[in-house]
C-alpha atoms as a PDB file:
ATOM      1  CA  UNK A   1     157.036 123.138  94.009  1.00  0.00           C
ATOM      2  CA  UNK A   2     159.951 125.478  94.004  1.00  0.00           C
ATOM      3  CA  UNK A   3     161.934 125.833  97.425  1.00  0.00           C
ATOM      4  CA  UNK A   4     163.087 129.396  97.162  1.00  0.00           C
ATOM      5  CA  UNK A   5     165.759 130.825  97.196  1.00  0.00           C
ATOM      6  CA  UNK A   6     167.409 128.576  94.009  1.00  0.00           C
ATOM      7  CA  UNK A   7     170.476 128.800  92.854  1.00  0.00           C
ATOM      8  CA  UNK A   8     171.091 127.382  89.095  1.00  0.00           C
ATOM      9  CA  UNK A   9     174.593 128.078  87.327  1.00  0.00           C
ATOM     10  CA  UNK A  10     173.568 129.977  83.565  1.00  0.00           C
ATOM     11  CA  UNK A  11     175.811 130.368  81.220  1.00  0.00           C
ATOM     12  CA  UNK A  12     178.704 129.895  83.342  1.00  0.00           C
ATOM     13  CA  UNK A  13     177.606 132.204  86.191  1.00  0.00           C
ATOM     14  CA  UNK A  14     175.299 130.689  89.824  1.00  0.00           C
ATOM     15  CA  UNK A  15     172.561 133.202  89.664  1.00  0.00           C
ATOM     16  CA  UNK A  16     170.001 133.040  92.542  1.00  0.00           C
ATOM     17  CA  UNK A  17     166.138 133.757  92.604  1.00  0.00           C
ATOM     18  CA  UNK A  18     164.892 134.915  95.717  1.00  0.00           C
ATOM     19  CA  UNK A  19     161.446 134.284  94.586  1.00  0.00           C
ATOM     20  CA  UNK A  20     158.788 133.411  92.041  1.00  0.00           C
ATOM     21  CA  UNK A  21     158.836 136.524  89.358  1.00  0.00           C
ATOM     22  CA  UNK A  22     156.105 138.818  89.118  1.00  0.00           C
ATOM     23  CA  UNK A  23     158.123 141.846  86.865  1.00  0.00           C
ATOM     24  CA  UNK A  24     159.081 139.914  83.450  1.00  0.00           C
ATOM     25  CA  UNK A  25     161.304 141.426  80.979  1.00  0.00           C
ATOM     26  CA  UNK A  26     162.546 139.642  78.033  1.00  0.00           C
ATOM     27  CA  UNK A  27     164.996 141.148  75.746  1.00  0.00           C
ATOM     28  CA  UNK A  28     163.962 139.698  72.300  1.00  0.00           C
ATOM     29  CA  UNK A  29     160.627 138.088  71.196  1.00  0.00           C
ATOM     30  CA  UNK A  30     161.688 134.575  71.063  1.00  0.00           C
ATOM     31  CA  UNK A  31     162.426 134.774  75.212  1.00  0.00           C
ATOM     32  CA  UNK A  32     158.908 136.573  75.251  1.00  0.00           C
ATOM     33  CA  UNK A  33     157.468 133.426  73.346  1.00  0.00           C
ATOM     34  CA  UNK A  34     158.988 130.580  75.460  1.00  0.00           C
ATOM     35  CA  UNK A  35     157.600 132.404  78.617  1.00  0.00           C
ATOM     36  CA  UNK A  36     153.983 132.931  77.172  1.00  0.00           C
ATOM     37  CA  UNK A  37     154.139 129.391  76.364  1.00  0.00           C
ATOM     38  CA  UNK A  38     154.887 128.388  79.785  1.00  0.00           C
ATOM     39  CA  UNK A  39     151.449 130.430  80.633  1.00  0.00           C
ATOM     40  CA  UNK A  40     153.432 133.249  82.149  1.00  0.00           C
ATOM     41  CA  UNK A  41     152.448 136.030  80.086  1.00  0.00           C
ATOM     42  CA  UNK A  42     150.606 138.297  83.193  1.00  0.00           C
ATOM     43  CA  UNK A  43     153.593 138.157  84.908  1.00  0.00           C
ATOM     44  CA  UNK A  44     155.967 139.537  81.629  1.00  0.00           C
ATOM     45  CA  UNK A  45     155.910 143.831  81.563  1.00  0.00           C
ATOM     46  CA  UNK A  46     158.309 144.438  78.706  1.00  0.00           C
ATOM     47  CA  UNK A  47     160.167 142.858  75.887  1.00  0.00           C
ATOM     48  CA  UNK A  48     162.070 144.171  72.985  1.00  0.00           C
ATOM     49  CA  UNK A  49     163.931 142.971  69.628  1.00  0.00           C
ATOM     50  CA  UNK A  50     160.404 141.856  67.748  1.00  0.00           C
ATOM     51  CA  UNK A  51     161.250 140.501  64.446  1.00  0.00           C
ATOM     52  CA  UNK A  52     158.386 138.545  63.332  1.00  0.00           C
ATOM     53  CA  UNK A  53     154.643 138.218  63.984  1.00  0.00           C
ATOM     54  CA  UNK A  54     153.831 136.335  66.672  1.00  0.00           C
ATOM     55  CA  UNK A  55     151.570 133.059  65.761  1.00  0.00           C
ATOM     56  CA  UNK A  56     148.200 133.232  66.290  1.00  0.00           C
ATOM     57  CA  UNK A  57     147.641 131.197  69.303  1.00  0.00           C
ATOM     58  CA  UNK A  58     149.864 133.548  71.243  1.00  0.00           C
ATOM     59  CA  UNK A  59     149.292 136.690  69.229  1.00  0.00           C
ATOM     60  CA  UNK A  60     146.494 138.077  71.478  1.00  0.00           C
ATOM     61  CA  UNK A  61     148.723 137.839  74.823  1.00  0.00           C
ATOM     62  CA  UNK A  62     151.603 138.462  73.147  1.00  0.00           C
ATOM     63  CA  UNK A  63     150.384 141.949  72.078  1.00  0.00           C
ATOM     64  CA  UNK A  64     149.068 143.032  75.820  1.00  0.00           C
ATOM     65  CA  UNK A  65     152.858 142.811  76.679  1.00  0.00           C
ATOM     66  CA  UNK A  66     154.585 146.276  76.621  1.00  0.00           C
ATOM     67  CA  UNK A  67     157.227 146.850  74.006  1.00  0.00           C
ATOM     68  CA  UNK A  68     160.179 148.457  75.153  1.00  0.00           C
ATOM     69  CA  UNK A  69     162.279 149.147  72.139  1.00  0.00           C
ATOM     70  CA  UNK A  70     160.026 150.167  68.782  1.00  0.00           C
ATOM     71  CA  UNK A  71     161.003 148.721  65.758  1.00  0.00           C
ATOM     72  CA  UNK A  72     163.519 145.783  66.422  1.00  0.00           C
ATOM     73  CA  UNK A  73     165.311 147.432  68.247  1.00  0.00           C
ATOM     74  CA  UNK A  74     167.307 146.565  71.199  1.00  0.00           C
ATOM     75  CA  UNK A  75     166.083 147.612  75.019  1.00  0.00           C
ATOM     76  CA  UNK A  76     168.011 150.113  76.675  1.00  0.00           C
ATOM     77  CA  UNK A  77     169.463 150.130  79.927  1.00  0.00           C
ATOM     78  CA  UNK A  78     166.741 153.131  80.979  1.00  0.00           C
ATOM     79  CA  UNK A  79     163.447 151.447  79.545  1.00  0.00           C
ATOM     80  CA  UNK A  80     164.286 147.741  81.260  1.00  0.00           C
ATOM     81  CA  UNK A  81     165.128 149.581  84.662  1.00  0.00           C
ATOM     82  CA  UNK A  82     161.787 151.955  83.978  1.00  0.00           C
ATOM     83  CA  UNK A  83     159.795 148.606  83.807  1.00  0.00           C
ATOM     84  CA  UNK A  84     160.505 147.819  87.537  1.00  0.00           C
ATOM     85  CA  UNK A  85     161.675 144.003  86.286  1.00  0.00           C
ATOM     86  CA  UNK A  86     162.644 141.314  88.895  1.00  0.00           C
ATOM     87  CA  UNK A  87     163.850 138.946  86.131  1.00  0.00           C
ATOM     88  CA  UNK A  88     165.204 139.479  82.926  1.00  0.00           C
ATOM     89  CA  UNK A  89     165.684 137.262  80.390  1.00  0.00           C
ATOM     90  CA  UNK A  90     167.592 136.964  76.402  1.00  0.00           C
ATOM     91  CA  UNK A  91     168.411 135.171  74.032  1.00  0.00           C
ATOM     92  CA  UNK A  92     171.114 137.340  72.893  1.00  0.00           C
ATOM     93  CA  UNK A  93     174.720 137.606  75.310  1.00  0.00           C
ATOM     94  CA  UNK A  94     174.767 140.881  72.983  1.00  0.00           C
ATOM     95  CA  UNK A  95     171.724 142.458  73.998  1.00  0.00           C
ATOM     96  CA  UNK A  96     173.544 142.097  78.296  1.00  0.00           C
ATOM     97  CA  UNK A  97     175.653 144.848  77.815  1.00  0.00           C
ATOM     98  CA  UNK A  98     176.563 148.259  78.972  1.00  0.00           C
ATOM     99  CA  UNK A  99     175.651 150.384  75.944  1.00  0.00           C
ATOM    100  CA  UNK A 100     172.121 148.343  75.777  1.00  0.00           C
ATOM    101  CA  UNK A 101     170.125 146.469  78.398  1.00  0.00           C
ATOM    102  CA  UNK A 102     173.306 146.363  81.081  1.00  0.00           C
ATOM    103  CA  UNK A 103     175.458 143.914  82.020  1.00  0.00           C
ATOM    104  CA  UNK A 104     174.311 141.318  83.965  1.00  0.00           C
ATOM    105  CA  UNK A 105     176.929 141.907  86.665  1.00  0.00           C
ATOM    106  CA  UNK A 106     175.042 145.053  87.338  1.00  0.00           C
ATOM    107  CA  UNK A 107     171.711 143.976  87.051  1.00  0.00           C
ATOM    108  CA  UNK A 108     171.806 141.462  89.564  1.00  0.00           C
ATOM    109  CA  UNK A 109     173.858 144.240  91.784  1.00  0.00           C
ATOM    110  CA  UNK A 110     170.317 146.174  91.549  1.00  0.00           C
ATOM    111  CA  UNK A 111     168.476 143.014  92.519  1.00  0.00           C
ATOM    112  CA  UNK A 112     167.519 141.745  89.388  1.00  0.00           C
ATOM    113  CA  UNK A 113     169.096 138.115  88.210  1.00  0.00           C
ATOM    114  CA  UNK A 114     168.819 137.569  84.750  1.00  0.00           C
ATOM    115  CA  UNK A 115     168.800 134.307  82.361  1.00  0.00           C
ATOM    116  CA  UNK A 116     170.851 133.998  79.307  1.00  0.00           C
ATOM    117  CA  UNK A 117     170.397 131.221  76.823  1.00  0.00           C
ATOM    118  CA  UNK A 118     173.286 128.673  76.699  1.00  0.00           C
ATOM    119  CA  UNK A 119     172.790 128.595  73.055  1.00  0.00           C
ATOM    120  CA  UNK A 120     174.551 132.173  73.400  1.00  0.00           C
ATOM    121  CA  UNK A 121     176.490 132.743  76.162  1.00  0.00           C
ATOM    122  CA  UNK A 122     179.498 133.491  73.703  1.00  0.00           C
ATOM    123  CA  UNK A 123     178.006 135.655  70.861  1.00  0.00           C
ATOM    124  CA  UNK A 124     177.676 133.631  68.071  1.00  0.00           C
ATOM    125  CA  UNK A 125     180.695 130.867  68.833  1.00  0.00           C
ATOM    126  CA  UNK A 126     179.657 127.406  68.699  1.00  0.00           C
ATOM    127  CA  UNK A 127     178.281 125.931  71.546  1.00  0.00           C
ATOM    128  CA  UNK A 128     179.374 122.358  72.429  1.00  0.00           C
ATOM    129  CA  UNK A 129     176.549 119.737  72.638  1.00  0.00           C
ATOM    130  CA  UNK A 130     173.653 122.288  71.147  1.00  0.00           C
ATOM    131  CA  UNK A 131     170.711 120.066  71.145  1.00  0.00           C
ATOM    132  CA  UNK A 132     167.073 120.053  71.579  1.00  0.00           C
ATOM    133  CA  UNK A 133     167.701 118.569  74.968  1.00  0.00           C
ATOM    134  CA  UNK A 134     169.526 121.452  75.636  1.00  0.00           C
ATOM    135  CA  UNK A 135     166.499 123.350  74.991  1.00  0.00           C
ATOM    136  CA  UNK A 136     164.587 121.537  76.910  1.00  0.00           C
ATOM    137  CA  UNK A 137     166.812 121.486  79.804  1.00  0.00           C
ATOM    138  CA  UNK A 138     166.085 125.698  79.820  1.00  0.00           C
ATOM    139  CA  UNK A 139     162.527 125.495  79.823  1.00  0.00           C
ATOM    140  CA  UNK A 140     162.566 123.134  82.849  1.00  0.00           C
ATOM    141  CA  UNK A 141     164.979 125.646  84.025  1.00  0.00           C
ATOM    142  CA  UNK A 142     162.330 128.836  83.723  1.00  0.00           C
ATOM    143  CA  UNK A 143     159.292 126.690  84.957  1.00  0.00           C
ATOM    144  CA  UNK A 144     161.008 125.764  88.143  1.00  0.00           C
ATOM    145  CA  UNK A 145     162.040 130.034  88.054  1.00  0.00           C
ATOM    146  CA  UNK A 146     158.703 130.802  88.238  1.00  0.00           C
ATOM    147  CA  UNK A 147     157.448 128.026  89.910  1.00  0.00           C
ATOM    148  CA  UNK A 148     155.457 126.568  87.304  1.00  0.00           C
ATOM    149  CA  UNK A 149     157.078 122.908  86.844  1.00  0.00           C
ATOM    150  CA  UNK A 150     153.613 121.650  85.811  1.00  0.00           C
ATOM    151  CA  UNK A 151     153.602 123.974  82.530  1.00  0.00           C
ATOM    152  CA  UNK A 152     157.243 123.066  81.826  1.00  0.00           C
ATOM    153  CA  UNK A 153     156.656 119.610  81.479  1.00  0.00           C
ATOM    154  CA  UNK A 154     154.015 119.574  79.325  1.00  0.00           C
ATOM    155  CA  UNK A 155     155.639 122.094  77.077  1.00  0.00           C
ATOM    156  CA  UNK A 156     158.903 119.916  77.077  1.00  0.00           C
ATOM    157  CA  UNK A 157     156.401 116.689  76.365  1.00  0.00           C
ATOM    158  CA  UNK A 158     154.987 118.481  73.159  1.00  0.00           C
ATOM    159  CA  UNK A 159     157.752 119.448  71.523  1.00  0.00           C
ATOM    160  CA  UNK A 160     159.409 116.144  71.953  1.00  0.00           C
ATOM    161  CA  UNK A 161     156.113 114.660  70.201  1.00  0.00           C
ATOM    162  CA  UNK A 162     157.102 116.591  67.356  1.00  0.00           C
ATOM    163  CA  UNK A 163     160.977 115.641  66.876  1.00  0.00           C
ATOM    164  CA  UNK A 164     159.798 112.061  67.364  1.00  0.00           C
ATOM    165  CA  UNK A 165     157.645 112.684  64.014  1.00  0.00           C
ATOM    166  CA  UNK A 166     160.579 114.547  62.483  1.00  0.00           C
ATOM    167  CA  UNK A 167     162.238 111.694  63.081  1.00  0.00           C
ATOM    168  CA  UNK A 168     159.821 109.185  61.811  1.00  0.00           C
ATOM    169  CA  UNK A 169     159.663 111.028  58.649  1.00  0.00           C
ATOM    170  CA  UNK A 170     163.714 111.121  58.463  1.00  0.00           C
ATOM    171  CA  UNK A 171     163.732 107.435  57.957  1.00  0.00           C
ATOM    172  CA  UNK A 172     162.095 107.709  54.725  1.00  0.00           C
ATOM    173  CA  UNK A 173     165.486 110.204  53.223  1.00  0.00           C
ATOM    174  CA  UNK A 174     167.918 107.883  50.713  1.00  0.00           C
ATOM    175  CA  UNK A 175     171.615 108.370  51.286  1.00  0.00           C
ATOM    176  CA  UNK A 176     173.353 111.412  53.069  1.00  0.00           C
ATOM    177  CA  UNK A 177     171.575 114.797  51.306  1.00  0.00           C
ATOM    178  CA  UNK A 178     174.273 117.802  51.444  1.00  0.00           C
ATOM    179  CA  UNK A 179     172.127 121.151  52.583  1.00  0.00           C
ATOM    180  CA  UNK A 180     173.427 124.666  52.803  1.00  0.00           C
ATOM    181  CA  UNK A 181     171.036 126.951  56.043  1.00  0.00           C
ATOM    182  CA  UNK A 182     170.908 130.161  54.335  1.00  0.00           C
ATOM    183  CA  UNK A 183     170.002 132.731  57.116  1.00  0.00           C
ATOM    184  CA  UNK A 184     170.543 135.847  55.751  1.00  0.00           C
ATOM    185  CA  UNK A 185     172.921 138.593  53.543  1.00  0.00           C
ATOM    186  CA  UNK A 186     174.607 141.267  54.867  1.00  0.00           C
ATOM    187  CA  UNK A 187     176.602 143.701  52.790  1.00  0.00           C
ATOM    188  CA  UNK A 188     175.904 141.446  49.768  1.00  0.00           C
ATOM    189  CA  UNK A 189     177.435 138.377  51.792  1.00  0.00           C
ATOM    190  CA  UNK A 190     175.268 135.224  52.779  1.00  0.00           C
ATOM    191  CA  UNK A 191     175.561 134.293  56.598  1.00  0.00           C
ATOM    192  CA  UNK A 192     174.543 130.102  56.821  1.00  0.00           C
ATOM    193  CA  UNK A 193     174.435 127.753  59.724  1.00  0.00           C
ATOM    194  CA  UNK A 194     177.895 126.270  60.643  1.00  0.00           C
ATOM    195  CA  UNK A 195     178.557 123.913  63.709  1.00  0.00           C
ATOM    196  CA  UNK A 196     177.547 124.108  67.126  1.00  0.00           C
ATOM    197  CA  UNK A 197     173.873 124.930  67.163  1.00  0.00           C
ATOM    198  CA  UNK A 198     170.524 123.692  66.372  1.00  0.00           C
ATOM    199  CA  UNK A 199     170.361 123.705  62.300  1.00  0.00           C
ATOM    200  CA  UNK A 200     173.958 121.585  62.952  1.00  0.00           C
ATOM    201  CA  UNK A 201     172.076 119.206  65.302  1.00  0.00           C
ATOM    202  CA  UNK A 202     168.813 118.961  62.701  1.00  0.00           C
ATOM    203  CA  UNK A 203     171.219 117.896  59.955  1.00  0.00           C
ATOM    204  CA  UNK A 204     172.603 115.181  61.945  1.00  0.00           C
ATOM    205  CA  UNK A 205     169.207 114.004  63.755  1.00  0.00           C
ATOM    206  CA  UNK A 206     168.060 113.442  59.662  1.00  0.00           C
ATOM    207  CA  UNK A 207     171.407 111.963  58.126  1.00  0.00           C
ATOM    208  CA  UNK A 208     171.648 115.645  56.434  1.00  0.00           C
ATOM    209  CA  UNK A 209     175.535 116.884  55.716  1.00  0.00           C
ATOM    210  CA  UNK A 210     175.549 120.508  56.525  1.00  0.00           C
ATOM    211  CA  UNK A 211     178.334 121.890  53.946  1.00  0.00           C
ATOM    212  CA  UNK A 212     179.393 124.473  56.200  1.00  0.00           C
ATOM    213  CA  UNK A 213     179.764 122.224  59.618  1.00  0.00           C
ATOM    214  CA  UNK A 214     183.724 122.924  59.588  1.00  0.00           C
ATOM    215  CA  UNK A 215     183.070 126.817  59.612  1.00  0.00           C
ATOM    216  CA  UNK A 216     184.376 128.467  63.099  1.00  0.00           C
ATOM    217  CA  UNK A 217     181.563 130.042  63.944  1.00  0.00           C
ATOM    218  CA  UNK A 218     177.736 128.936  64.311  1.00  0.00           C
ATOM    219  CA  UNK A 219     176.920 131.741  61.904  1.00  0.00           C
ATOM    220  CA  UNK A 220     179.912 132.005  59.734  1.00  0.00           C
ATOM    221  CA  UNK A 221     179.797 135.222  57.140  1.00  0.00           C
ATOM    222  CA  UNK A 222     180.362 133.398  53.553  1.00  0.00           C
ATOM    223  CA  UNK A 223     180.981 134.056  50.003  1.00  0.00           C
ATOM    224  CA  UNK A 224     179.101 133.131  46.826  1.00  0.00           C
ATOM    225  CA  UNK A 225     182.139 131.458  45.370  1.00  0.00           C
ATOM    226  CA  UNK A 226     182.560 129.531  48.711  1.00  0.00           C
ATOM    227  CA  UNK A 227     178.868 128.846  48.203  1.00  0.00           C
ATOM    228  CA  UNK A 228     179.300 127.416  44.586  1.00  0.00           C
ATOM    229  CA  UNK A 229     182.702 125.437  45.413  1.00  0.00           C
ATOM    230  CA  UNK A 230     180.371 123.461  48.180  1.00  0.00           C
ATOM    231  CA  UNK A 231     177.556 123.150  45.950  1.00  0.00           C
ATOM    232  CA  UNK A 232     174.998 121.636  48.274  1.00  0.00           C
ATOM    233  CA  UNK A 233     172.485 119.639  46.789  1.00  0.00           C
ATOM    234  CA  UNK A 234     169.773 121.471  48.642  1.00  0.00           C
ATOM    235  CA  UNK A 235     169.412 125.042  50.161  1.00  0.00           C
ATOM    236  CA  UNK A 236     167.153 125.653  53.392  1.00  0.00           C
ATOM    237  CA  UNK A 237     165.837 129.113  53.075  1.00  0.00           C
ATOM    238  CA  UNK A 238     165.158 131.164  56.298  1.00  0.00           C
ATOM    239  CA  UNK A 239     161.682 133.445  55.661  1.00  0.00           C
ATOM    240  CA  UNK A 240     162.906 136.266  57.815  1.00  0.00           C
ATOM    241  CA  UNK A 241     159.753 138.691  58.418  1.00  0.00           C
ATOM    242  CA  UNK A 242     161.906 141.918  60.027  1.00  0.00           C
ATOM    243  CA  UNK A 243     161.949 143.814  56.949  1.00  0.00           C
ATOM    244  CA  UNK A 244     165.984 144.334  56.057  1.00  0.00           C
ATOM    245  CA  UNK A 245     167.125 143.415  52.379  1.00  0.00           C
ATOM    246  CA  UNK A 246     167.723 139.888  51.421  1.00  0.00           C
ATOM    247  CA  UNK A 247     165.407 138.545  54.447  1.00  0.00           C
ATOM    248  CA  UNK A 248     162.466 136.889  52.633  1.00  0.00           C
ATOM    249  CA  UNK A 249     163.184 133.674  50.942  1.00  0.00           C
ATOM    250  CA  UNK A 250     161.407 134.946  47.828  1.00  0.00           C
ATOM    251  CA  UNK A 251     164.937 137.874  47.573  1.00  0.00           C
ATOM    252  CA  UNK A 252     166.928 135.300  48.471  1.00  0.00           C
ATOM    253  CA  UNK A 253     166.193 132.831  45.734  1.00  0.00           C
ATOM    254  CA  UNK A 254     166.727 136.238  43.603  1.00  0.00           C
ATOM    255  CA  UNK A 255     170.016 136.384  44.884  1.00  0.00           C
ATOM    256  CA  UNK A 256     170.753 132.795  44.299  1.00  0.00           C
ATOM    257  CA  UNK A 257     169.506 132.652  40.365  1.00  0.00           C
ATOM    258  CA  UNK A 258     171.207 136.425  39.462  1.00  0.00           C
ATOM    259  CA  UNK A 259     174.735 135.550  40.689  1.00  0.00           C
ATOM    260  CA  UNK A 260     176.683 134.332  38.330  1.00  0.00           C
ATOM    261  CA  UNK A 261     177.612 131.279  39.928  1.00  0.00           C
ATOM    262  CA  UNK A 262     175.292 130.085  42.323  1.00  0.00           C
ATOM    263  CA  UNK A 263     172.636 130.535  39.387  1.00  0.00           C
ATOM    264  CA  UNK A 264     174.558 127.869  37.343  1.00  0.00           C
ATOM    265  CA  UNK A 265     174.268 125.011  41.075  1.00  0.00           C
ATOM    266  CA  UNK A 266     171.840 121.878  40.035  1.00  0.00           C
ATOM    267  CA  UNK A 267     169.998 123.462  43.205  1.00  0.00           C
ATOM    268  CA  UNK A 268     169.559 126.550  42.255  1.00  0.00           C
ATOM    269  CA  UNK A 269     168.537 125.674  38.802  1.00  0.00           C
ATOM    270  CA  UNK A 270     166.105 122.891  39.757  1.00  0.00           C
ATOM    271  CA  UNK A 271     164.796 125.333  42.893  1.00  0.00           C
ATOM    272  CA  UNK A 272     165.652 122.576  45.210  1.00  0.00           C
ATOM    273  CA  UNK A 273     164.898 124.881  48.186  1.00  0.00           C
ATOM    274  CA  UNK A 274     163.079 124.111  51.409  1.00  0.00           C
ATOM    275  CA  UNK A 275     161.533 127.465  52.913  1.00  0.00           C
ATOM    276  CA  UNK A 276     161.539 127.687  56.761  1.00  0.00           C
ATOM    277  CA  UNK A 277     160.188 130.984  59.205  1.00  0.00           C
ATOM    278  CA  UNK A 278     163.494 132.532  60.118  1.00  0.00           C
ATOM    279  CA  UNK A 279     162.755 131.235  63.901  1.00  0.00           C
ATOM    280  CA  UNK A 280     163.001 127.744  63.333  1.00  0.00           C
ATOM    281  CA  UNK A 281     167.168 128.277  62.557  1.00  0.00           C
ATOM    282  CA  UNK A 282     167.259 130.162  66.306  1.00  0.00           C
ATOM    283  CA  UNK A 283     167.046 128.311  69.439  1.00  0.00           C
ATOM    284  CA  UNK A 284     163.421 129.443  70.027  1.00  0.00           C
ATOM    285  CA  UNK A 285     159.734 127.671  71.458  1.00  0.00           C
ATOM    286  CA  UNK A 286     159.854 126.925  66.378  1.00  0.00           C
ATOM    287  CA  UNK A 287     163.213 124.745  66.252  1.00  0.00           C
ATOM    288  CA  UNK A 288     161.937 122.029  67.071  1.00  0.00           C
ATOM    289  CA  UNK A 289     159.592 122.320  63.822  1.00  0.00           C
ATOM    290  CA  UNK A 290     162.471 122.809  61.385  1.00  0.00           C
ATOM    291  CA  UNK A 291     163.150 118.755  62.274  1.00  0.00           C
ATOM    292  CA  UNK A 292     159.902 118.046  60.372  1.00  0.00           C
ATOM    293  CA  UNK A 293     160.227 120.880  57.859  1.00  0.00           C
ATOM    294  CA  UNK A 294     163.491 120.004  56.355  1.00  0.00           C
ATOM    295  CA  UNK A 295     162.719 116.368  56.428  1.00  0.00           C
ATOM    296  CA  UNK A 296     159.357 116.052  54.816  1.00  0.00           C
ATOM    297  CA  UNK A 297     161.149 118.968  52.291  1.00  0.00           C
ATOM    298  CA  UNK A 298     164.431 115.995  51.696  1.00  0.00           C
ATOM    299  CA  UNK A 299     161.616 113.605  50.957  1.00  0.00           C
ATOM    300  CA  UNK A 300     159.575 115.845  48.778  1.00  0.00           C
ATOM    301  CA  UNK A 301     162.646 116.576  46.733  1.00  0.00           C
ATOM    302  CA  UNK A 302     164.091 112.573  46.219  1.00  0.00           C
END
């Protein structure tokens, strides 16, 4: 049981909780998604940032929750304060600022601590020692929040039941498998997975060489000729579901075999592509599934 007040350091920052929450907010769906998970889901009245259907065993609770920004967008400083929260959570650093949510300086001046991943507290630098543990480590961190330690550990106990598989299926991958994360395009340029963060700590839980782990940020922008000069020899394709160009992996292995020389990689040729929901490349309630995912697709593709 939680001994209230309690005082955890986030992100940098000791940020106290009077009490239990009872006012919810979370700033982007995958926060919404940890919380339902942790059987919280009366207590949530607002989130924001949706970008994908919500799974079916959630999907029903998931949809009584208000939304406070319509499509994708980010919650403003006047609908989160209009909800009445007495918690607010994100897994964006962005999303706590002035021109959007607030910062969280000034939220917890009006009473209202916040959580921030640690995944992000630095938009989209790498983050030393990102890890499922890590992970973990937060959702302890929200169950003993809200007082529900109980939940928290058997969430944490599932999802390590389903590294431990990814991990059992790992074994069966020959040699050391160079893979490319393709997340998204922007302007016509790919954005992939680079160090510090959880596609850099799948490739190295399965023996996997990410080709972009020197790359200074987590989610370096690229170019196709930088693409083609690493020439992995396979490419995990994010399935976004929010709707901008280039998101599905269907356009994006359109983009691959049209350019002129990322069409001409022994990948892209032999479609030696492993598809993955957008989610699983996030630190979200799915990354623990792309440990399976990309191994069983290594071992498909020997």
């Amino acid at each position: 049981m939680t001994k209230y007040p309690v005082t955890l350091e986030n992100c940098g920052d000791k940020v106290s909780y009077d009490q239990a929450p009872k006012r919810a907010v979370t700033l982007d769906q995958a926060s919404a998604e940890v919380l339902i998970r942790l059987g919280l889901a009366d207590r949530m009245v607002g989130t924001g940032y949706e970008t994908d259907k919500p799974t079916k065993d959630i999907a029903e609770e998931y949809a009584k929750i208000p939304l406070l920004a319509e499509n994708g967008a980010v919650v403003s400083h006047e609908s989160l304060l209009n909800a009445q929260p007495d918690f607010v959570m994100s897994h964006f650093a962005s999303f706590f600022a002035a021109d959007k949510a607030g910062e969280r300086r000034e939220l917890d001046e009006h009473g209202v601590p916040t959580y921030l991943t640690e995944f992000d507290c630095t938009f989209h630098q790498a983050v030393d020692g990102a890890s499922f543990e890590m992970l973990f480590s937060e959702y302890a961190d929200l169950a003993k929040i809200f007082d529900v330690q109980g939940a928290g550990e058997k969430l944490i106990a599932e999802q390590r039941a389903v590294v431990e598989d990814g991990l059992a299926t790992a074994k069966k991958i020959t040699g050391t498998p160079s893979i490319m994360w393709f997340y998204s395009t922007y302007d016509g340029a790919p954005y992939v997975a680079g160090p510090g963060g959880l596609p850099q700590h799948v490739s190295e839980l399965i023996g996997a060489k990410n080709v972009f782990d020197d790359a200074e940020t987590k989610w370096p922008e690229t170019s196709w000729d930088e693409v083609a000069a690493r020439n992995p020899d396979v490419i995990v394709l994010a399935d976004l579901t929010r709707g901008k160009p280039g998101d599905s992996a269907k356009e994006k292995i359109e983009i691959l075999k049209k350019d002129p020389l990322t069409s001409k990689l022994d990948a892209v040729k032999n479609e030696r592509f492993i598809i993955v929901p957008g989610t699983y490349m996030d630190p979200s309630y799915g990354s623990v599934y792309a440990l399976p995912a990309v191994a069983e697709g290594l071992v498909d593709l020997q």
